[in-house]
Protein backbone atom coordinates (compact mmCIF):
# COMPACT_ATOMS: atom_id res chain seq x y z
CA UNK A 1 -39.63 0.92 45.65
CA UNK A 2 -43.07 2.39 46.51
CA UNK A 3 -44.96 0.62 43.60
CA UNK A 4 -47.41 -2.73 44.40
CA UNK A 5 -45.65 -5.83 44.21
CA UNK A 6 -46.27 -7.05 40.66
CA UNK A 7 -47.30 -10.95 40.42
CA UNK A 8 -46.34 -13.72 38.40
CA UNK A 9 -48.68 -15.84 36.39
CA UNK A 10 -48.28 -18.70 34.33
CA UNK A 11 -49.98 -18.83 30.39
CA UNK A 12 -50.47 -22.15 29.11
CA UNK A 13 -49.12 -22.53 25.34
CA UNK A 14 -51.56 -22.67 22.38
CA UNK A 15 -54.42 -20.53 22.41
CA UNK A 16 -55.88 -19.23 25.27
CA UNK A 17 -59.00 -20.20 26.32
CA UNK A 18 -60.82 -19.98 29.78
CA UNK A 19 -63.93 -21.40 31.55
CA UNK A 20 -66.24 -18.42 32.84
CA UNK A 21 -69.58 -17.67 33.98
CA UNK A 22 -71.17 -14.58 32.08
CA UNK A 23 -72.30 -12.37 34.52
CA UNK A 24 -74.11 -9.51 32.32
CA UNK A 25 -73.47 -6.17 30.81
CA UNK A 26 -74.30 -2.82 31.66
CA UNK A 27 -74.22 0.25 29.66
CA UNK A 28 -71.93 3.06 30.34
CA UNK A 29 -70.74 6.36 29.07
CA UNK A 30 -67.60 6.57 30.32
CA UNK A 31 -65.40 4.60 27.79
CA UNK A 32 -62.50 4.06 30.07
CA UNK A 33 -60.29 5.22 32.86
CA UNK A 34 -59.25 3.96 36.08
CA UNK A 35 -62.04 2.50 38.64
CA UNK A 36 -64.64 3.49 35.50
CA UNK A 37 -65.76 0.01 35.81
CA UNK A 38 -66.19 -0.72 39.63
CA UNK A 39 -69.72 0.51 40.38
CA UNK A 40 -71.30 -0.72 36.84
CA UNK A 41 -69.34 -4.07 38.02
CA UNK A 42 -71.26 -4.37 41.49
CA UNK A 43 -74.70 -2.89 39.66
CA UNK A 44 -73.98 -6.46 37.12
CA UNK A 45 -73.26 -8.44 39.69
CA UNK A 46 -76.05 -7.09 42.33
CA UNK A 47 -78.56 -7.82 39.07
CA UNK A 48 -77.31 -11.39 38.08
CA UNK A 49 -78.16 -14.62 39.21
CA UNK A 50 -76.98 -16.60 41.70
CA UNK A 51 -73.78 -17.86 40.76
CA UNK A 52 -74.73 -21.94 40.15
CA UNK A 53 -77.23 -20.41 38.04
CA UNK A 54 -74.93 -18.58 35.46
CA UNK A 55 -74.38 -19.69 32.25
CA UNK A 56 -71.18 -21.29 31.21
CA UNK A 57 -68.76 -20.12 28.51
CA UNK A 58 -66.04 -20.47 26.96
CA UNK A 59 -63.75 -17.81 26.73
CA UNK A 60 -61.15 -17.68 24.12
CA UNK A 61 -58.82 -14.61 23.84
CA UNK A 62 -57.03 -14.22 20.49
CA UNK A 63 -55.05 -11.34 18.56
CA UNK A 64 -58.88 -10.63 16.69
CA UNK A 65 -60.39 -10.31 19.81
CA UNK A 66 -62.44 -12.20 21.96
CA UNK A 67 -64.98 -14.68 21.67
CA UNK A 68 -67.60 -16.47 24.15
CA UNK A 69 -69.13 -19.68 23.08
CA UNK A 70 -72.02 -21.13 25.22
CA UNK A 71 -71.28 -24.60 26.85
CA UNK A 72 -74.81 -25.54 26.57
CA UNK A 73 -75.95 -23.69 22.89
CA UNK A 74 -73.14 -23.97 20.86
CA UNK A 75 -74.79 -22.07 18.15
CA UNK A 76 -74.88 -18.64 21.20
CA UNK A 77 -71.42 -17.22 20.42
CA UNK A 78 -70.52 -13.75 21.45
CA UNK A 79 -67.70 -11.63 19.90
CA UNK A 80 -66.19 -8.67 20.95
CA UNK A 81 -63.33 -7.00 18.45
CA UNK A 82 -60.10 -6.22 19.32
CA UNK A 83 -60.27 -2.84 18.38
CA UNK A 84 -63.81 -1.73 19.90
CA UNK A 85 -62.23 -2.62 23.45
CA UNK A 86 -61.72 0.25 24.86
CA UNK A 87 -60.83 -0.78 28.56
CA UNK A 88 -60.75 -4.27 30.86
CA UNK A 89 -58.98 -4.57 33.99
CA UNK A 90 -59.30 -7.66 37.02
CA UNK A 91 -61.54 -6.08 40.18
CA UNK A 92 -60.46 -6.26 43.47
CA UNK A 93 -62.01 -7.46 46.45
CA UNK A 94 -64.47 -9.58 47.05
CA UNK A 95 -64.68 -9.29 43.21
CA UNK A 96 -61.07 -10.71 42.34
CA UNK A 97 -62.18 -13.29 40.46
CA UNK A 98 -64.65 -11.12 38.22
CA UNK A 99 -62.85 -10.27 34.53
CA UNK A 100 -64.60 -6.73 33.29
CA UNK A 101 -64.35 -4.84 29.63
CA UNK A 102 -66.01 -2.05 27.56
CA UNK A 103 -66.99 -2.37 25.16
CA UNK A 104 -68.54 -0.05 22.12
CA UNK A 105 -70.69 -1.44 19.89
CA UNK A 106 -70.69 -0.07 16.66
CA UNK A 107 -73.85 -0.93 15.38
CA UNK A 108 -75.83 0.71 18.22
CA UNK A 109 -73.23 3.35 18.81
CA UNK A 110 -73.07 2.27 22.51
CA UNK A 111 -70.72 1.28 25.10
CA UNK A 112 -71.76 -1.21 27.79
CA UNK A 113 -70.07 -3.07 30.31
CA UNK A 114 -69.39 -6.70 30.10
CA UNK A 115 -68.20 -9.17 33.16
CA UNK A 116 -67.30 -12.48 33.62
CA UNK A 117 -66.68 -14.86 36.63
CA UNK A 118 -63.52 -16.99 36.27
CA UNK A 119 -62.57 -20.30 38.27
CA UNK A 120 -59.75 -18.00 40.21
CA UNK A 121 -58.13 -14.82 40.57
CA UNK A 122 -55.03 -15.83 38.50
CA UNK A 123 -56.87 -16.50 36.06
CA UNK A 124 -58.89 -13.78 35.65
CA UNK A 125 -55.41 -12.06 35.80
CA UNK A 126 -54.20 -13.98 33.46
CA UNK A 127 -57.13 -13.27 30.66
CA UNK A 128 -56.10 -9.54 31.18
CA UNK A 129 -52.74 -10.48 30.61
CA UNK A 130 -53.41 -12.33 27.59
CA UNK A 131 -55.67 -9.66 26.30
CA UNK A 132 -53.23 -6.90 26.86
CA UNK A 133 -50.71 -8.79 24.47
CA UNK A 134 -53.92 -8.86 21.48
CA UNK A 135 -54.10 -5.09 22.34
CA UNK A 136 -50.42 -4.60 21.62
CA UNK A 137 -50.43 -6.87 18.59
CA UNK A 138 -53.57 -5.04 16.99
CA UNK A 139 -52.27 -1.48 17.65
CA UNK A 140 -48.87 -2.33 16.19
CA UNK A 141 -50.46 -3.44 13.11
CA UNK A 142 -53.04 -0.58 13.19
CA UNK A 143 -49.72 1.92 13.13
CA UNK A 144 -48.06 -0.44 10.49
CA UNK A 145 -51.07 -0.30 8.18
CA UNK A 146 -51.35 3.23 8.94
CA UNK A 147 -47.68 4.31 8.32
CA UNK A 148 -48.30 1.93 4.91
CA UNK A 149 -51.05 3.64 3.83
CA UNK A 150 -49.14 7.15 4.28
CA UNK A 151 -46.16 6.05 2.69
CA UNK A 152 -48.38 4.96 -0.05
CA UNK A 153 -49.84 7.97 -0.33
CA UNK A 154 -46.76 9.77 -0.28
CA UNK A 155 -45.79 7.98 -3.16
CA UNK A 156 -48.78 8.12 -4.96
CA UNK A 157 -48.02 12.22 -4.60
CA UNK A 158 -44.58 12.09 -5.76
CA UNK A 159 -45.01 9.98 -9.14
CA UNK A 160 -47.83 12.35 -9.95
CA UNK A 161 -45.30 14.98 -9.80
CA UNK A 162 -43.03 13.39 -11.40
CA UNK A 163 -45.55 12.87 -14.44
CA UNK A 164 -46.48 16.58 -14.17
CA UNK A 165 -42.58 17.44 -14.23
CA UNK A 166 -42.02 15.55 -17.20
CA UNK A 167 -44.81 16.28 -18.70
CA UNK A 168 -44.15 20.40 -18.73
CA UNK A 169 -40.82 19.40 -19.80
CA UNK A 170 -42.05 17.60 -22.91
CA UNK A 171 -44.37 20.19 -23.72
CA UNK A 172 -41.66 23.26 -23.28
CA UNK A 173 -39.33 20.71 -25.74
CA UNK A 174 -42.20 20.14 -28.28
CA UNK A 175 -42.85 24.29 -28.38
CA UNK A 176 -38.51 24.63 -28.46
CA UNK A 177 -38.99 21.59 -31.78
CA UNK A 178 -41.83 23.54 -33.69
CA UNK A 179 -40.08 27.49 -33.37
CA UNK A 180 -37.35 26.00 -35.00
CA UNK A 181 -38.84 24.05 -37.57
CA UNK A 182 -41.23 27.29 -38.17
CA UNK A 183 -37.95 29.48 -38.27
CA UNK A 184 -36.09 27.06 -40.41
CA UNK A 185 -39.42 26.65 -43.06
CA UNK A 186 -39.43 30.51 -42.99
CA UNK A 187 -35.86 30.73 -44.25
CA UNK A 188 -36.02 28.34 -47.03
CA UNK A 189 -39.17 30.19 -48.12
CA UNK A 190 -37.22 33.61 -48.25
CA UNK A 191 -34.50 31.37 -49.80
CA UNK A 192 -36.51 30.29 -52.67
CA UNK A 193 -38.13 33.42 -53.07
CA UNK A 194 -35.22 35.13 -53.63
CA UNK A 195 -33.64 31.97 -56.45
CA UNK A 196 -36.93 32.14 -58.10
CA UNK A 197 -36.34 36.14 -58.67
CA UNK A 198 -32.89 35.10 -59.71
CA UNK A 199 -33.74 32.31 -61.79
CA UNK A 200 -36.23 34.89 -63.66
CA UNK A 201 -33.45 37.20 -64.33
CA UNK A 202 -35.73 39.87 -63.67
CA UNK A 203 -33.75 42.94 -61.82
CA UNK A 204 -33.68 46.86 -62.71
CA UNK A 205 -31.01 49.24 -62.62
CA UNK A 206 -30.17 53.30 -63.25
CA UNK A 207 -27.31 55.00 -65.23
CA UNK A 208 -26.73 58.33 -65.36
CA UNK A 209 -27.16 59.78 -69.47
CA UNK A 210 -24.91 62.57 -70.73
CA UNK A 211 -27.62 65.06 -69.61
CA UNK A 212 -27.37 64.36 -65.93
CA UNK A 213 -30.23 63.07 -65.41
CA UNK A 214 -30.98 59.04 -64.69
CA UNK A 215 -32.38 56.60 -67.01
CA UNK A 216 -33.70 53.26 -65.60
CA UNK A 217 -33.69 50.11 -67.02
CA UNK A 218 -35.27 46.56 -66.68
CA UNK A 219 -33.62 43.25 -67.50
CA UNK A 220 -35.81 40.40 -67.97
CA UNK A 221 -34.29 37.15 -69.88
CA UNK A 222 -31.08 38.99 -70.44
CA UNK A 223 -32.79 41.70 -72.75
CA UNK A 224 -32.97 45.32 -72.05
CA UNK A 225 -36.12 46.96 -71.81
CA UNK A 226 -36.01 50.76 -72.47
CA UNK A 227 -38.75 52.58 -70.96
CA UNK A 228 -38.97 55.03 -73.68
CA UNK A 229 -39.44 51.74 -76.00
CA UNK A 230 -42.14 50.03 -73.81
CA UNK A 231 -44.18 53.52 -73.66
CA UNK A 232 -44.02 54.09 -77.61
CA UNK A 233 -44.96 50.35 -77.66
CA UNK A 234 -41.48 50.52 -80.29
CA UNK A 235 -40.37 47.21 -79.65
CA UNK A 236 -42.24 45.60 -76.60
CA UNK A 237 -41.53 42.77 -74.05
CA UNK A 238 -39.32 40.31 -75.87
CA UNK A 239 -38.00 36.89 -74.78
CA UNK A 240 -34.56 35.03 -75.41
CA UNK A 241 -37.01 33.12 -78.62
CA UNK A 242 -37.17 36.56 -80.06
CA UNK A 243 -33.17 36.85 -80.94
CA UNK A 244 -34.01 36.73 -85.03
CA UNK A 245 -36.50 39.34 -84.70
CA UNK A 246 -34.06 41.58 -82.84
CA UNK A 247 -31.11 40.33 -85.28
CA UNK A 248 -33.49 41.64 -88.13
CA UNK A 249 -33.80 44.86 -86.68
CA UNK A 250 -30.58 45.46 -85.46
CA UNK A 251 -29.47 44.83 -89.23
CA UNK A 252 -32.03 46.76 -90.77
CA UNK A 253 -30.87 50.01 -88.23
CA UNK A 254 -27.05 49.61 -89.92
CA UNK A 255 -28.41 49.68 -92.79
CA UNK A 256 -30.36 52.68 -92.94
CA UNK A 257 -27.44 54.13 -90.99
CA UNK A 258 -25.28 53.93 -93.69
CA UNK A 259 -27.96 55.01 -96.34
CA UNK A 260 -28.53 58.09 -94.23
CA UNK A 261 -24.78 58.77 -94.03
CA UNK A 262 -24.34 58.72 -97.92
CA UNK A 263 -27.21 60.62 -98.48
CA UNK A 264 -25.40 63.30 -96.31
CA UNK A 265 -21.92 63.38 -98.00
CA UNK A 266 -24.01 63.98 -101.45
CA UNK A 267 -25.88 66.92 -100.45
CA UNK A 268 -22.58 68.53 -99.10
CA UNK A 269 -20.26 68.01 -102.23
CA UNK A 270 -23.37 69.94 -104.28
């Protein structure tokens, strides 16, 4: 209700481009903000030529930015990037008709001024118009590059932890793997350690004797070794190949058994 009455202009189809008269530039170090460009405006304009003298460009206002081509030198083209614009508005006035931007320069770290005279106030309002819209355009894409890039990144984050995930989990299964092959290795040695013994038929054992006391014995190949015998070196170790020897002396025992036992029953009947 209280607001200015907006107005209406018309933009041409294709791209926009515009005849001006570059004024000048003047620096600055106020990048933007309403009116910021009024007094640097009137210092340009107070410094130029007079306005048959200025030289003619032309302007052409696309989604990049904006670019100035001389009339006279084609080869003297200005550009001014999208994204280093950091303010432009239409002046008011006696200066209607003057388009004005800031621009920073990069290179020199700088912001300065720039101005241009158009054929009529509508369209200098419609270059700000127009330029608005590239503004719009280029900071849309700026956020969708920029939302990109994070999502990117976010991604990037996650498949490294996934890697890291499955990678602990690969390790803690490889560790789970080798216990139990170590465990199951360690029971078939103890296995075969105790079949070898077996297989040996080496073992010992006690018996009580008629005195009380204990009298221990070894088995080794199914032969009993007597202590008493391996001490007195009476018989020795033997092996299963020594059954004839034993035989032989087993015999040769009855035998002088029996002689002993005759000899005996003699002596008593004299």
């Amino acid at each position: 209700m209280f607001g200015k009455k907006k107005e209406k202009v018309e933009i041409t189809p294709g791209e926009p481009q515009f005849l001006v008269k570059y004024i000048g530039n003047e620096e600055t170090f106020v990048a933007n903000g309403k009116g910021c460009t009024t007094k640097l405006v009137q210092k340009i304009w107070d410094n130029s030529e007079e306005e048959r003298k200025l030289r003619k460009y032309a302007m052409l206002i696309v989604p990049t930015g904006m670019i100035l081509q001389d009339l006279e030198n084609k080869n003297r083209i200005l550009k001014f990037d999208i994204k280093s614009i950091s303010y432009y508005c239409v002046e008011q006035g006696a200066h209607d008709r003057i388009f004005a931007w800031i621009y920073h320069n990069t290179e020199i770290k700088k912001f300065h001024c720039h101005a241009v005279l158009c054929t009529s106030r509508e369209k200098a309002q419609t270059a700000a118009i127009i330029l608005r819209k590239s503004l719009q355009i280029a900071y849309k894409d700026w956020k969708a590059e920029k939302n990109r890039s994070a999502r990117m990144k976010s991604n990037a984050h996650l498949q490294h932890a996934a890697l890291e995930t499955k990678r602990s989990i690969e390790e803690a299964d490889a560790e789970v793997n080798f216990n139990k092959i170590a465990s199951r290795s360690s029971s078939i040695k103890s296995s075969e350690s105790g079949s070898t013994s077996s297989e040996r038929g080496e073992y010992s054992y006690s018996v009580q004797n008629g005195d009380g006391g204990e009298c221990s014995h070894s088995v080794h190949n199914g032969i009993t070794l007597d202590p008493m015998d391996l001490q007195n070196n009476a018989i020795g170790y033997l092996n299963i190949e020594d059954e004839e020897v034993l035989s032989s002396i087993e015999n040769s025992s009855v035998v002088s058994s029996e002689h002993d036992t005759e000899t005996i029953e003699k002596d008593t009947l004299v």
